[in-house]
C-alpha atoms as a PDB file:
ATOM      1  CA  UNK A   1     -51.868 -28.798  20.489  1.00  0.00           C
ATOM      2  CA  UNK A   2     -51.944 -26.616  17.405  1.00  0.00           C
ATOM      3  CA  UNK A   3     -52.866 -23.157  19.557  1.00  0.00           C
ATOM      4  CA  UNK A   4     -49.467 -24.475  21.432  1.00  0.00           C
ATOM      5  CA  UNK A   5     -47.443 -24.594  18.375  1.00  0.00           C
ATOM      6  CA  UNK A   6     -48.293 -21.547  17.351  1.00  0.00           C
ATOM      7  CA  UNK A   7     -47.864 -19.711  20.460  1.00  0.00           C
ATOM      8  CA  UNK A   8     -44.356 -21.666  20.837  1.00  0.00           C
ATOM      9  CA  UNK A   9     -43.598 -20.290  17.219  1.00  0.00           C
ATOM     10  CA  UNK A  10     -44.665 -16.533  17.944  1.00  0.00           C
ATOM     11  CA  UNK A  11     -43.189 -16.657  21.549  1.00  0.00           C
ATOM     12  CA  UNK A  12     -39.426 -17.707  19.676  1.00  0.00           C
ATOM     13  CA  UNK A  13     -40.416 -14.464  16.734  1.00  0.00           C
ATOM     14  CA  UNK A  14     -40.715 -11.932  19.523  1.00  0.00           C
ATOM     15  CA  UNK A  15     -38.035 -13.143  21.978  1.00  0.00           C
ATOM     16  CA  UNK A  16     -35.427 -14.095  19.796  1.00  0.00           C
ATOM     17  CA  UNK A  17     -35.741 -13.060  16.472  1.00  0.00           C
ATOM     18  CA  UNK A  18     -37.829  -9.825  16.682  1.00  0.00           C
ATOM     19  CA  UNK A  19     -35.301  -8.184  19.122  1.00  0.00           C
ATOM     20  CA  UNK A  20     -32.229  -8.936  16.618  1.00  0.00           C
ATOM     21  CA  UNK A  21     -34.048  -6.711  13.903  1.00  0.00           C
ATOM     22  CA  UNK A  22     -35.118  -3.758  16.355  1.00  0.00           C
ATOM     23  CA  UNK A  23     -32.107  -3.584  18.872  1.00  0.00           C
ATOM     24  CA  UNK A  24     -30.317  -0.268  16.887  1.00  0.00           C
ATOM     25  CA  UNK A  25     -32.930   0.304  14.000  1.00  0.00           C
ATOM     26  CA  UNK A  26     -32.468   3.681  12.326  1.00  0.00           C
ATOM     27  CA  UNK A  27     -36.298   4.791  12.640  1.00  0.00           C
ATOM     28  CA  UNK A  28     -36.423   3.898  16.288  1.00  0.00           C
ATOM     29  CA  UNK A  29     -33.542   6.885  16.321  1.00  0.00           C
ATOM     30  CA  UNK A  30     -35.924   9.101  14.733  1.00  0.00           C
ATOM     31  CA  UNK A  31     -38.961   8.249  16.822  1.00  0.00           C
ATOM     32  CA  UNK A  32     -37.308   7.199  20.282  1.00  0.00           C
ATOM     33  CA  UNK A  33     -40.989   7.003  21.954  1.00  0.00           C
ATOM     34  CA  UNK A  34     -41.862   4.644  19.326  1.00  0.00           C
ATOM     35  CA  UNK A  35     -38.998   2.360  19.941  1.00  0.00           C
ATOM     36  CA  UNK A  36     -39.803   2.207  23.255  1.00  0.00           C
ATOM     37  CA  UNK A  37     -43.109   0.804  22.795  1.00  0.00           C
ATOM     38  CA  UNK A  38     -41.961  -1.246  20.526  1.00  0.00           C
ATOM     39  CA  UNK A  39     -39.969  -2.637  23.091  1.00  0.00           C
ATOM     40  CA  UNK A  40     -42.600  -3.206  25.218  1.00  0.00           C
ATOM     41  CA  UNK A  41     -44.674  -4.698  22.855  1.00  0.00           C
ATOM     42  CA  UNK A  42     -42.303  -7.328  22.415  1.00  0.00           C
ATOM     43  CA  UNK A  43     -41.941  -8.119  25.879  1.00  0.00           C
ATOM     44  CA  UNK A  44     -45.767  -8.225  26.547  1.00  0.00           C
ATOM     45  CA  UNK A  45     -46.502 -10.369  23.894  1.00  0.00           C
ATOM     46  CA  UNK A  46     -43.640 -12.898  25.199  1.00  0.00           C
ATOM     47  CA  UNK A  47     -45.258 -13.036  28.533  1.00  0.00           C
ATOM     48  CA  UNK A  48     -48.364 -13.806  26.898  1.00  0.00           C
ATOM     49  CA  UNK A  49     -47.318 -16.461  24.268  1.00  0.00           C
ATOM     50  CA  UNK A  50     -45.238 -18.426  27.198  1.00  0.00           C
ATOM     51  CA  UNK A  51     -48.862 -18.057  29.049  1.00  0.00           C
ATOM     52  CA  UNK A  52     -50.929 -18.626  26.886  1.00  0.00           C
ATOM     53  CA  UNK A  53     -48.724 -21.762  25.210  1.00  0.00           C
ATOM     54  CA  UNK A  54     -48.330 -23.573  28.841  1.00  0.00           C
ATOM     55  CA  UNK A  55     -51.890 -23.102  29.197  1.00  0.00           C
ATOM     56  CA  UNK A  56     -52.521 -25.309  25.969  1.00  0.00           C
ATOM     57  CA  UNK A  57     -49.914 -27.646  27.088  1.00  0.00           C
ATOM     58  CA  UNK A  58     -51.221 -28.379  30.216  1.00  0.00           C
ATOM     59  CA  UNK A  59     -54.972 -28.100  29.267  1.00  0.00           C
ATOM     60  CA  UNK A  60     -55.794 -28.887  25.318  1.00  0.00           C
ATOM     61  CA  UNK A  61     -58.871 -29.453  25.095  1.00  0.00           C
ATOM     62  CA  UNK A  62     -60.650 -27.259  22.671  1.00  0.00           C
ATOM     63  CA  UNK A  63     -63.074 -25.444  24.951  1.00  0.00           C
ATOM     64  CA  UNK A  64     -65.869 -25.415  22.318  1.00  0.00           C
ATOM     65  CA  UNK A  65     -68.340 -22.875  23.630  1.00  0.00           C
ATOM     66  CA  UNK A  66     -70.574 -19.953  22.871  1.00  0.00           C
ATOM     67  CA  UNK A  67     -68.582 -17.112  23.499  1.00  0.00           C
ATOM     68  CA  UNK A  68     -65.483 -15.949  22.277  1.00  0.00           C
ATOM     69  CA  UNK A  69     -63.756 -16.303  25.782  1.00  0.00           C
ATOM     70  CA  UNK A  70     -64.899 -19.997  26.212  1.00  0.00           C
ATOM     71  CA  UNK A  71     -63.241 -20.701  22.863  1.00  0.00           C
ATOM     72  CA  UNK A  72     -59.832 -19.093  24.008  1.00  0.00           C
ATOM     73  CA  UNK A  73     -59.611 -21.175  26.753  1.00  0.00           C
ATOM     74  CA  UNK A  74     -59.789 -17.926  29.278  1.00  0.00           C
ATOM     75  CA  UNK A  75     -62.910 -18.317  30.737  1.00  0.00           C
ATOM     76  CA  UNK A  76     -63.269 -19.313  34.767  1.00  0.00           C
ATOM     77  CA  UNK A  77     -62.160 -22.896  34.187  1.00  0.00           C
ATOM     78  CA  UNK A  78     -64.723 -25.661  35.076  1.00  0.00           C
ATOM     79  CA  UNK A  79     -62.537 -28.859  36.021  1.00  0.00           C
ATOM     80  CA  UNK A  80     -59.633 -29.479  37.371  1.00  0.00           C
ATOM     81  CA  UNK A  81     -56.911 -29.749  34.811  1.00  0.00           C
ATOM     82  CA  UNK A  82     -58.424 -26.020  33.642  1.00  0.00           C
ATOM     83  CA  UNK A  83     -57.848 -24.630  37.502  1.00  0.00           C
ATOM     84  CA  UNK A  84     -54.539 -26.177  37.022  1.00  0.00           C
ATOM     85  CA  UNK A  85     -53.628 -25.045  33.271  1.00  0.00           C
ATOM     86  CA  UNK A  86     -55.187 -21.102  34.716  1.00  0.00           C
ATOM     87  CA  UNK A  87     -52.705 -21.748  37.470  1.00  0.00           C
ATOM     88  CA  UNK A  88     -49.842 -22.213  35.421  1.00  0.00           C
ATOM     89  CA  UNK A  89     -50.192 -19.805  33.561  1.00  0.00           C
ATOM     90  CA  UNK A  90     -50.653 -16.924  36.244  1.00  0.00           C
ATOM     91  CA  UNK A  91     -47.437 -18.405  37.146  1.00  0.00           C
ATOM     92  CA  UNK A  92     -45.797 -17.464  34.212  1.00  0.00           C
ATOM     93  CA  UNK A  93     -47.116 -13.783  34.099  1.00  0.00           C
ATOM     94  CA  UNK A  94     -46.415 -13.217  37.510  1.00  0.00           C
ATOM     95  CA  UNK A  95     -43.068 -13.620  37.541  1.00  0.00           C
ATOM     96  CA  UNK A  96     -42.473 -10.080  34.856  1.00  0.00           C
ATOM     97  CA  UNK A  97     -44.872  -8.591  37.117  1.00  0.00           C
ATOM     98  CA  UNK A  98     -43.413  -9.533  40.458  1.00  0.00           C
ATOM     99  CA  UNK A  99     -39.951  -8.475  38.972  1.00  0.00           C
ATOM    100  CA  UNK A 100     -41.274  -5.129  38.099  1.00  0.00           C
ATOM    101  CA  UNK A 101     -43.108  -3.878  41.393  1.00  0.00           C
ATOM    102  CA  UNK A 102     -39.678  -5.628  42.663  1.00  0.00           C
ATOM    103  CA  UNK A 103     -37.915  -3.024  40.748  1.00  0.00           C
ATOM    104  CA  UNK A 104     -40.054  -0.077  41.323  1.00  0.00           C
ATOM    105  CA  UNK A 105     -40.084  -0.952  45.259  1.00  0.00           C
ATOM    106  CA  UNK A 106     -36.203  -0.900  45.545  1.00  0.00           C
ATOM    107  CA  UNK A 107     -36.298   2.587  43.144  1.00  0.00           C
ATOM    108  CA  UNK A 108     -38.500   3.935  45.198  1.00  0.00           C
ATOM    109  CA  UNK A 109     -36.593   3.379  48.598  1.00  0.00           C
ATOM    110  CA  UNK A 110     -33.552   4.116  46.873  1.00  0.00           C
ATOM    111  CA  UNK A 111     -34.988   7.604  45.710  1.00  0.00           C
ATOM    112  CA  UNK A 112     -36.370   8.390  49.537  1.00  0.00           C
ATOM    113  CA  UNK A 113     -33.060   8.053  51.163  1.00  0.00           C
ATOM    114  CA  UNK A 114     -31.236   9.825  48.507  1.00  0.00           C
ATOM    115  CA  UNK A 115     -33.792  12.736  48.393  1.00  0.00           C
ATOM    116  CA  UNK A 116     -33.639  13.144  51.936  1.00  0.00           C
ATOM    117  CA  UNK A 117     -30.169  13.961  51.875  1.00  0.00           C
ATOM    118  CA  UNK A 118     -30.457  16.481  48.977  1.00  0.00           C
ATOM    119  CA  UNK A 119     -33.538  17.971  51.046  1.00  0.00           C
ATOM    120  CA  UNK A 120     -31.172  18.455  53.897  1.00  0.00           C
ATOM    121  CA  UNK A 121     -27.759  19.194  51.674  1.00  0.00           C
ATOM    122  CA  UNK A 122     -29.200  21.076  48.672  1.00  0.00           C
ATOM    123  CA  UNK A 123     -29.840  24.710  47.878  1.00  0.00           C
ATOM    124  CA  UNK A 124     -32.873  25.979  46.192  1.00  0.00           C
ATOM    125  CA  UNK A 125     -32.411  29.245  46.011  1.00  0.00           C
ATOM    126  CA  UNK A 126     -29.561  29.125  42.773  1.00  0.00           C
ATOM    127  CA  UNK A 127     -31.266  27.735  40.248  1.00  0.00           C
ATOM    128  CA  UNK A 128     -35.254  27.817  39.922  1.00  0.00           C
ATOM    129  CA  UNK A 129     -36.491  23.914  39.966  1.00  0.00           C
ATOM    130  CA  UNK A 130     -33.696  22.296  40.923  1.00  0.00           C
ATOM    131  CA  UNK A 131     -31.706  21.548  43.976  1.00  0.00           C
ATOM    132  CA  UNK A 132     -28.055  22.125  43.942  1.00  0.00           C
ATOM    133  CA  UNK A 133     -25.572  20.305  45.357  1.00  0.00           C
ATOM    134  CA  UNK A 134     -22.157  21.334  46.993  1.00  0.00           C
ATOM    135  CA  UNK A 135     -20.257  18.370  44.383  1.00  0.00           C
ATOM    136  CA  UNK A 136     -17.714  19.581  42.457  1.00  0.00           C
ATOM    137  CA  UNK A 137     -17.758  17.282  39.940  1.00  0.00           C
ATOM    138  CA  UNK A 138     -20.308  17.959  37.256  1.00  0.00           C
ATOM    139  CA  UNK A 139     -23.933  16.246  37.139  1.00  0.00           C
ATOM    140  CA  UNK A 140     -27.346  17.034  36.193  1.00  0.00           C
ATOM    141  CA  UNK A 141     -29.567  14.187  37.300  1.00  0.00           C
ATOM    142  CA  UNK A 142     -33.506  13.566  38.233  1.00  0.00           C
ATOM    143  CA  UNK A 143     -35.481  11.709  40.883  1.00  0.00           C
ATOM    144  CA  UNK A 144     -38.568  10.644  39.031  1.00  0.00           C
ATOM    145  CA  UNK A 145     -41.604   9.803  41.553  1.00  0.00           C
ATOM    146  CA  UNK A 146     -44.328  11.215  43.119  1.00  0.00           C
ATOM    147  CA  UNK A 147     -41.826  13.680  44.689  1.00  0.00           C
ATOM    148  CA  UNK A 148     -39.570  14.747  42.363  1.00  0.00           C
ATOM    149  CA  UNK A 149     -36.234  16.297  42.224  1.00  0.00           C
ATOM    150  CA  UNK A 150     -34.143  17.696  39.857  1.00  0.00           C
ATOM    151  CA  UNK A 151     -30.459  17.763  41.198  1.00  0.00           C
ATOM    152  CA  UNK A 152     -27.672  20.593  39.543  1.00  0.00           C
ATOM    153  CA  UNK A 153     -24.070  19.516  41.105  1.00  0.00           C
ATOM    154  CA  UNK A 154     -21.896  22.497  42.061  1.00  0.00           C
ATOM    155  CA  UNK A 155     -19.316  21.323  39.208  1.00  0.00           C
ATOM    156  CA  UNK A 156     -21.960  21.252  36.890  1.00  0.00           C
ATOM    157  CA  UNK A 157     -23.395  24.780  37.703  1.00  0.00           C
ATOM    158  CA  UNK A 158     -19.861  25.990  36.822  1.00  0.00           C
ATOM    159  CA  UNK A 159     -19.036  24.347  34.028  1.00  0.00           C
ATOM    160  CA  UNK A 160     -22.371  24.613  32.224  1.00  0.00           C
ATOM    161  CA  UNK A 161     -22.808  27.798  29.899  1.00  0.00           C
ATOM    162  CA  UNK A 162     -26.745  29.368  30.679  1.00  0.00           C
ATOM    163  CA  UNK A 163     -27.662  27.986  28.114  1.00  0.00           C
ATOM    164  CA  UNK A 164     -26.287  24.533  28.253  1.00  0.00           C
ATOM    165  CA  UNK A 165     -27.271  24.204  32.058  1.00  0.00           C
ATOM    166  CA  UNK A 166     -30.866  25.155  30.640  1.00  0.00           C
ATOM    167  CA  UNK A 167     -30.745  22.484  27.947  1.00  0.00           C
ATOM    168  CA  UNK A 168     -29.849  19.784  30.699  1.00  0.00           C
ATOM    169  CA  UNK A 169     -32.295  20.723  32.974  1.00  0.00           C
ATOM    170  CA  UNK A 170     -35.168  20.688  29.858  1.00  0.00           C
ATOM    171  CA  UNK A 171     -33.931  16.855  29.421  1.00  0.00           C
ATOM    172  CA  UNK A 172     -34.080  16.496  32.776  1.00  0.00           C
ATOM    173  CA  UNK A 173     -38.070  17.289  32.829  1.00  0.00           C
ATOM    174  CA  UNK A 174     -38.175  15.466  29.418  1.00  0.00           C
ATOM    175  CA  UNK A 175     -37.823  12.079  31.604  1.00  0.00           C
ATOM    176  CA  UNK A 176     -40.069  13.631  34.198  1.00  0.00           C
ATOM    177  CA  UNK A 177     -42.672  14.170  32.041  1.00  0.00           C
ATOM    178  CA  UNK A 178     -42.918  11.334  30.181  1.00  0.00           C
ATOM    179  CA  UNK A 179     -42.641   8.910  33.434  1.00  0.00           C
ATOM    180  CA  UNK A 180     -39.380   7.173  31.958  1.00  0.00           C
ATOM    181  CA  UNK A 181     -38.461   5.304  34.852  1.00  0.00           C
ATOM    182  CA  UNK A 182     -41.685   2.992  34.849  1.00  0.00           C
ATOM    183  CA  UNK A 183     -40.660   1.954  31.368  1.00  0.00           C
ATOM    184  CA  UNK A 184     -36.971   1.364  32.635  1.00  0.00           C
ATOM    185  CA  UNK A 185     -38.537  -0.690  35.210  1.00  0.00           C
ATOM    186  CA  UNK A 186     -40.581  -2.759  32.989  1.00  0.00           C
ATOM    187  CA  UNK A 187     -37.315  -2.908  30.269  1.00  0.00           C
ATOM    188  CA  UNK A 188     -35.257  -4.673  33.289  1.00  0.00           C
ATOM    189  CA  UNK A 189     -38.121  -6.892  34.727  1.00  0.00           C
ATOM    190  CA  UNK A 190     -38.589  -8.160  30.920  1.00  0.00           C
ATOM    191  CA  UNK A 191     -34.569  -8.484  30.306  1.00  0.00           C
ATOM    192  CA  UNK A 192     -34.370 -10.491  33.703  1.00  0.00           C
ATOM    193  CA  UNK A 193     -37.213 -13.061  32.423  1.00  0.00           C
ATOM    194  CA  UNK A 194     -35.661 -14.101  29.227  1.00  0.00           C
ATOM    195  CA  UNK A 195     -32.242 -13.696  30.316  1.00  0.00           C
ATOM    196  CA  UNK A 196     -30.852 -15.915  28.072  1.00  0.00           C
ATOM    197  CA  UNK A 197     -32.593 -15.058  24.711  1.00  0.00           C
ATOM    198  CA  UNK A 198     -31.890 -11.683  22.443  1.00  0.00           C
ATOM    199  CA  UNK A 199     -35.123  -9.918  24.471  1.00  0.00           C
ATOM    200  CA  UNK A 200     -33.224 -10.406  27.716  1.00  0.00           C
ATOM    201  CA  UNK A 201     -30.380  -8.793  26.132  1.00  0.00           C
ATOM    202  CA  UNK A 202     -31.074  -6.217  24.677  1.00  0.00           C
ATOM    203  CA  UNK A 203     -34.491  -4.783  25.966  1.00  0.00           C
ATOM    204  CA  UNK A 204     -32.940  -3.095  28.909  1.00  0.00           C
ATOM    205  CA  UNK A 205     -29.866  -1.126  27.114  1.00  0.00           C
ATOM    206  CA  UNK A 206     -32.125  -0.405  23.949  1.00  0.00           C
ATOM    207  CA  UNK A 207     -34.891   1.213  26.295  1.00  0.00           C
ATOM    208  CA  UNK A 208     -32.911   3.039  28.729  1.00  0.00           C
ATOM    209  CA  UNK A 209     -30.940   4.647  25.253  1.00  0.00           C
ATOM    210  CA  UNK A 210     -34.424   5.106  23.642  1.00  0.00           C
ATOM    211  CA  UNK A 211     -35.476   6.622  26.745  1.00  0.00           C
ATOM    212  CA  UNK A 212     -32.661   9.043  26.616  1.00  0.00           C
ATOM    213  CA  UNK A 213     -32.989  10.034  22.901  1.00  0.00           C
ATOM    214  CA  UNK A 214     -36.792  11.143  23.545  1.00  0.00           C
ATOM    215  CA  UNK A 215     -35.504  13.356  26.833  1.00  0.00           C
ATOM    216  CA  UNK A 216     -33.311  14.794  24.458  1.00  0.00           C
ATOM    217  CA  UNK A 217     -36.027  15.551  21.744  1.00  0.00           C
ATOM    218  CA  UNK A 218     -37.884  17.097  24.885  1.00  0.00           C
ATOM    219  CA  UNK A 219     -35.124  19.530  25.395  1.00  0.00           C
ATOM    220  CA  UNK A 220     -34.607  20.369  21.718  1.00  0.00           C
ATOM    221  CA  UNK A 221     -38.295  21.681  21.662  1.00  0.00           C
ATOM    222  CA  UNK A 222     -36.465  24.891  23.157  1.00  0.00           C
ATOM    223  CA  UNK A 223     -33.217  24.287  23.182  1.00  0.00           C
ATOM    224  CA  UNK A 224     -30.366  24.121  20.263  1.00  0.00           C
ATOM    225  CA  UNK A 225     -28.339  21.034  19.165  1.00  0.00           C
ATOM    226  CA  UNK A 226     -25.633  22.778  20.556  1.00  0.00           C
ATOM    227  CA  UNK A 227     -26.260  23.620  24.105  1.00  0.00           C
ATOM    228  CA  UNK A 228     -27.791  20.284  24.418  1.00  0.00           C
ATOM    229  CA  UNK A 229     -24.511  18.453  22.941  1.00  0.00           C
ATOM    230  CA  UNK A 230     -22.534  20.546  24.710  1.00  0.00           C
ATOM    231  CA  UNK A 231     -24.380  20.305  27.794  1.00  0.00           C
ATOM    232  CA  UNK A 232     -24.188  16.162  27.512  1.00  0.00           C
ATOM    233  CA  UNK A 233     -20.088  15.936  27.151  1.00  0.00           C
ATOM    234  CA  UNK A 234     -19.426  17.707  30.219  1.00  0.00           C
ATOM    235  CA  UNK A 235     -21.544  15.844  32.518  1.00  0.00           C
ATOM    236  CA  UNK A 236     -21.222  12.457  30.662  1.00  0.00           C
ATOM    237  CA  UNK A 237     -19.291  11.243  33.408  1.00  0.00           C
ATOM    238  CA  UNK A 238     -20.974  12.770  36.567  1.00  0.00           C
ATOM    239  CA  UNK A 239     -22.058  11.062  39.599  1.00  0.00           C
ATOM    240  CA  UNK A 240     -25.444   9.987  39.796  1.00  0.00           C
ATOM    241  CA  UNK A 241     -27.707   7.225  42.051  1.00  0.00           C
ATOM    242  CA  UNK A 242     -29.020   4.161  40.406  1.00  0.00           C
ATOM    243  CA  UNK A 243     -32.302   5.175  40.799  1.00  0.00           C
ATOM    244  CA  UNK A 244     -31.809   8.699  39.002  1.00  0.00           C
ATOM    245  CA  UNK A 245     -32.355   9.413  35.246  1.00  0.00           C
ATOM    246  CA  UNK A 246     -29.118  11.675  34.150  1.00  0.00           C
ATOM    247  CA  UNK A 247     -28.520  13.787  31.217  1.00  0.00           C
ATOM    248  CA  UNK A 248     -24.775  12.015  31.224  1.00  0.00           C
ATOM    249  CA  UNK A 249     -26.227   8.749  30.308  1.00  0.00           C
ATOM    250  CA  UNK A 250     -25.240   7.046  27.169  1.00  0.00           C
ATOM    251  CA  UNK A 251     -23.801  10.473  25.750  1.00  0.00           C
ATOM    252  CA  UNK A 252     -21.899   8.882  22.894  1.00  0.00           C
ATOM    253  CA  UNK A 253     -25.177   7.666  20.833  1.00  0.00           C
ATOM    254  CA  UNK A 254     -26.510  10.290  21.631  1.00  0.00           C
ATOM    255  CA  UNK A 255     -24.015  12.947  20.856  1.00  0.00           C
ATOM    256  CA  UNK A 256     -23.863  10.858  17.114  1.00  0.00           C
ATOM    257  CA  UNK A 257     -27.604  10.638  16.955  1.00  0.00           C
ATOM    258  CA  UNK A 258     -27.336  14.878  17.217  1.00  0.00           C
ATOM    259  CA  UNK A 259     -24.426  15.025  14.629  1.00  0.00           C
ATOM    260  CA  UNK A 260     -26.548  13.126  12.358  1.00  0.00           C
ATOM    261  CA  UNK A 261     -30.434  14.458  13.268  1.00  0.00           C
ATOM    262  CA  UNK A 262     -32.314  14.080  10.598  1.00  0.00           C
ATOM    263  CA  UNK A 263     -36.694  14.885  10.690  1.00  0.00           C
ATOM    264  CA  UNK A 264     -38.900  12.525  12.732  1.00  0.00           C
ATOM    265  CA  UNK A 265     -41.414  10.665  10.759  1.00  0.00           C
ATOM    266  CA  UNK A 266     -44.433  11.992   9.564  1.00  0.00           C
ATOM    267  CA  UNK A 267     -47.155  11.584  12.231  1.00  0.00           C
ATOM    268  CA  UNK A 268     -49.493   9.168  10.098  1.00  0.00           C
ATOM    269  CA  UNK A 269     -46.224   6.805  10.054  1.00  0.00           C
ATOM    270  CA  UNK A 270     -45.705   7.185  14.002  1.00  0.00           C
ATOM    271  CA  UNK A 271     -49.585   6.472  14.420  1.00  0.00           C
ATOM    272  CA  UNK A 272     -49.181   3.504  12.211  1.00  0.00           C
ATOM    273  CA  UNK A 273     -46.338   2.133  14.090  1.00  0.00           C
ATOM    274  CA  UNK A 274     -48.203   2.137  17.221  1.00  0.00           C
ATOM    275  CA  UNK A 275     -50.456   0.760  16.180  1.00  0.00           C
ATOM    276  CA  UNK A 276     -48.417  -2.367  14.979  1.00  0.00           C
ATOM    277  CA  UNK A 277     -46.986  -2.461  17.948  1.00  0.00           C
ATOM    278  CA  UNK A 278     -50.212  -3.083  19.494  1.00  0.00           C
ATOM    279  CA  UNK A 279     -50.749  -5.727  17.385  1.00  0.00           C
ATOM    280  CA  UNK A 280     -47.912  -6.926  18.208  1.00  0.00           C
ATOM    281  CA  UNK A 281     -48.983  -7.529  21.801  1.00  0.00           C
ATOM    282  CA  UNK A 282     -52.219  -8.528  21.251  1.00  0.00           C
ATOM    283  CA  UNK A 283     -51.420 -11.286  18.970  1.00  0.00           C
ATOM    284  CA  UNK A 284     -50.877 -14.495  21.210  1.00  0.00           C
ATOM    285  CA  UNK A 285     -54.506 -13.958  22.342  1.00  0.00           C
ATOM    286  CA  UNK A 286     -55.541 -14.138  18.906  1.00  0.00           C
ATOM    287  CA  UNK A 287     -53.565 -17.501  17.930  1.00  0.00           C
ATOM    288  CA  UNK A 288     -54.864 -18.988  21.533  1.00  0.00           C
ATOM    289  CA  UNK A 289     -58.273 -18.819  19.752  1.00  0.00           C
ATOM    290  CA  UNK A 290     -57.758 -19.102  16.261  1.00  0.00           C
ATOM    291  CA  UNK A 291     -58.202 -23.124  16.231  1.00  0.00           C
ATOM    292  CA  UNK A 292     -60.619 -23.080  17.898  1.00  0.00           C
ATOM    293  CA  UNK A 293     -62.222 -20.723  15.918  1.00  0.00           C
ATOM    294  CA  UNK A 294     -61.499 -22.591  12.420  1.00  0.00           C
END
C-alpha cells in the first residue's frame, strides 16, 4: 500500500501540479525542444504512476524476490491476482497508446487524400521543394510523413518578399526535420487521457507552440528575425489541413517571442535539463520498488 501512495502522490505532482509551473515558463521559450520533452516527460511518467499505482492496488503484496524486477512487482506474474493486477495495468497504458496510433492513423489518411490533390493541382516547377498551389489566399504549410510535401499557396508566393518566402519554407523543413507531428500526436493522445486535470489542458497547446518556436529557431539558422517575422504575419491566417504543420500557426507568441529573443541556454544547462526530464519519467518505476527495496 505504501508503493500506491506514493505513486498516487507523484501521479497528482506530474498531472496537476507539474503542468501549472511549466505551461508558459520563460526557459522553455529559450529552449523550445527542451520544453517539449519536458512535456512528454510529464505525460509518460503519468501513464506510468496511474499503472504502476493500480497495479499495487489491485496486487500488494510485496513480491520479495531476488532480482530487482521481482521486487517491482513487474516480473511475469505467478498467481492469479498478479495476471489480474498486470492486466490492469496494461489497461491503463493502453489507452495513451491506443489514442496515439488513433491519432497518427487519422493524420495519416488525412495527409494521403490531401496530398493527392496537391499531386494532381500543384506546380513544381516555381519554387524548388515545394508544391504550389493556385490559392490566392496566402499559406505556407507542410505534410509531414513518409512522403512529404511542402505546400506554397499562390497568395503566399505573391505576397512573400524572397526572402521571407525563404524563411517560411526553412520553418517549414524545421518541422520536417525534427518529426514534429509525432510529438503533436503524442501531446493530444496525453491531453485526451487526463482531460480533466492541468496535463490534459495544457499539454496539447503548450507542445504544438513549443513545436512552433523550435521550427522557427530552425529557420533563423539562415534566416533573419525579420524575414521570418515578416514572413509569419502575412500567412498567420492562411488556409491549411488539420493534419499540416503551418508557419501561420500561433504567430502572436511567436512574433513576441522574436521581439524579445534573447540567447538559448548554454548547452551543459540544455543537457542537464534532459536529463531531468528523464528522470522525470523514469521515476514511478523507481517508487514501485523503493518499499520493497527498504
Amino acid at each position: 500500500m505504501t508503493a500506491a501512495l506514493l505513486l498516487a502522490a507523484w501521479a497528482v505532482t506530474v498531472a496537476a501540479v507539474l503542468p501549472r509551473r511549466l505551461a508558459g515558463a520563460a526557459w522553455t521559450r529559450r529552449a523550445p525542444v527542451l520544453g517539449v520533452l519536458a512535456w512528454q516527460a510529464l505525460g509518460v511518467s503519468a501513464v506510468a504512476a496511474v499503472a504502476l499505482g493500480v497495479r499495487q492496488l489491485v496486487d500488494p503484496a510485496p513480491h520479495h524476490h531476488d532480482r530487482l524486477l521481482h521486487l517491482c512487482g513487474l516480473s511475469a506474474p505467478a498467481g492469479t491476482v498478479s495476471r489480474l493486477a498486470l492486466a490492469a495495468a496494461l489497461a491503463v497504458v493502453l489507452v495513451p497508446a491506443a489514442l496515439f496510433a488513433r491519432r497518427l492513423a487519422a493524420a495519416a489518411r488525412g495527409r494521403a487524400r490531401h496530398r493527392t490533390l496537391l499531386d494532381l493541382a500543384g506546380r513544381r516547377d516555381l519554387v524548388p521543394g515545394a508544391l504550389v498551389l493556385e490559392h490566392p489566399a496566402p499559406a505556407v504549410y507542410c505534410l509531414p510523413g513518409r512522403r512529404r510535401r511542402v505546400v506554397v499557396s499562390r497568395g503566399a508566393l505573391d505576397a512573400l518578399t524572397p526572402e521571407q518566402l525563404a524563411a517560411a519554407l526553412a520553418h517549414e523543413q524545421g518541422h520536417l526535420t525534427g518529426r514534429h507531428h509525432l510529438a503533436a500526436c503524442a501531446a493530444e493522445a496525453f491531453a485526451r487521457s487526463f482531460a480533466p486535470l492541468p496535463l490534459g489542458r495544457l499539454v496539447e497547446e503548450e507542445t504544438r507552440a513549443l513545436l512552433e518556436m523550435a521550427a522557427d529557431d530552425r529557420a533563423l539558422r539562415g534566416h533573419s528575425v525579420r524575414a521570418l517575422a515578416g514572413a509569419m504575419s502575412v500567412v498567420a491566417a492562411g488556409p491549411a489541413p488539420s493534419a499540416a504543420l503551418t508557419a501561420g500557426h500561433h504567430a502572436l507568441a511567436r512574433a513576441g517571442r522574436l521581439a524579445t529573443r534573447q540567447p538559448r541556454p548554454p548547452r551543459a544547462l540544455v543537457a542537464l535539463g534532459a536529463a531531468a526530464a528523464a528522470l522525470t519519467a523514469g521515476v514511478p518505476p523507481v517508487l514501485a520498488c523503493l518499499p520493497h527495496l527498504l
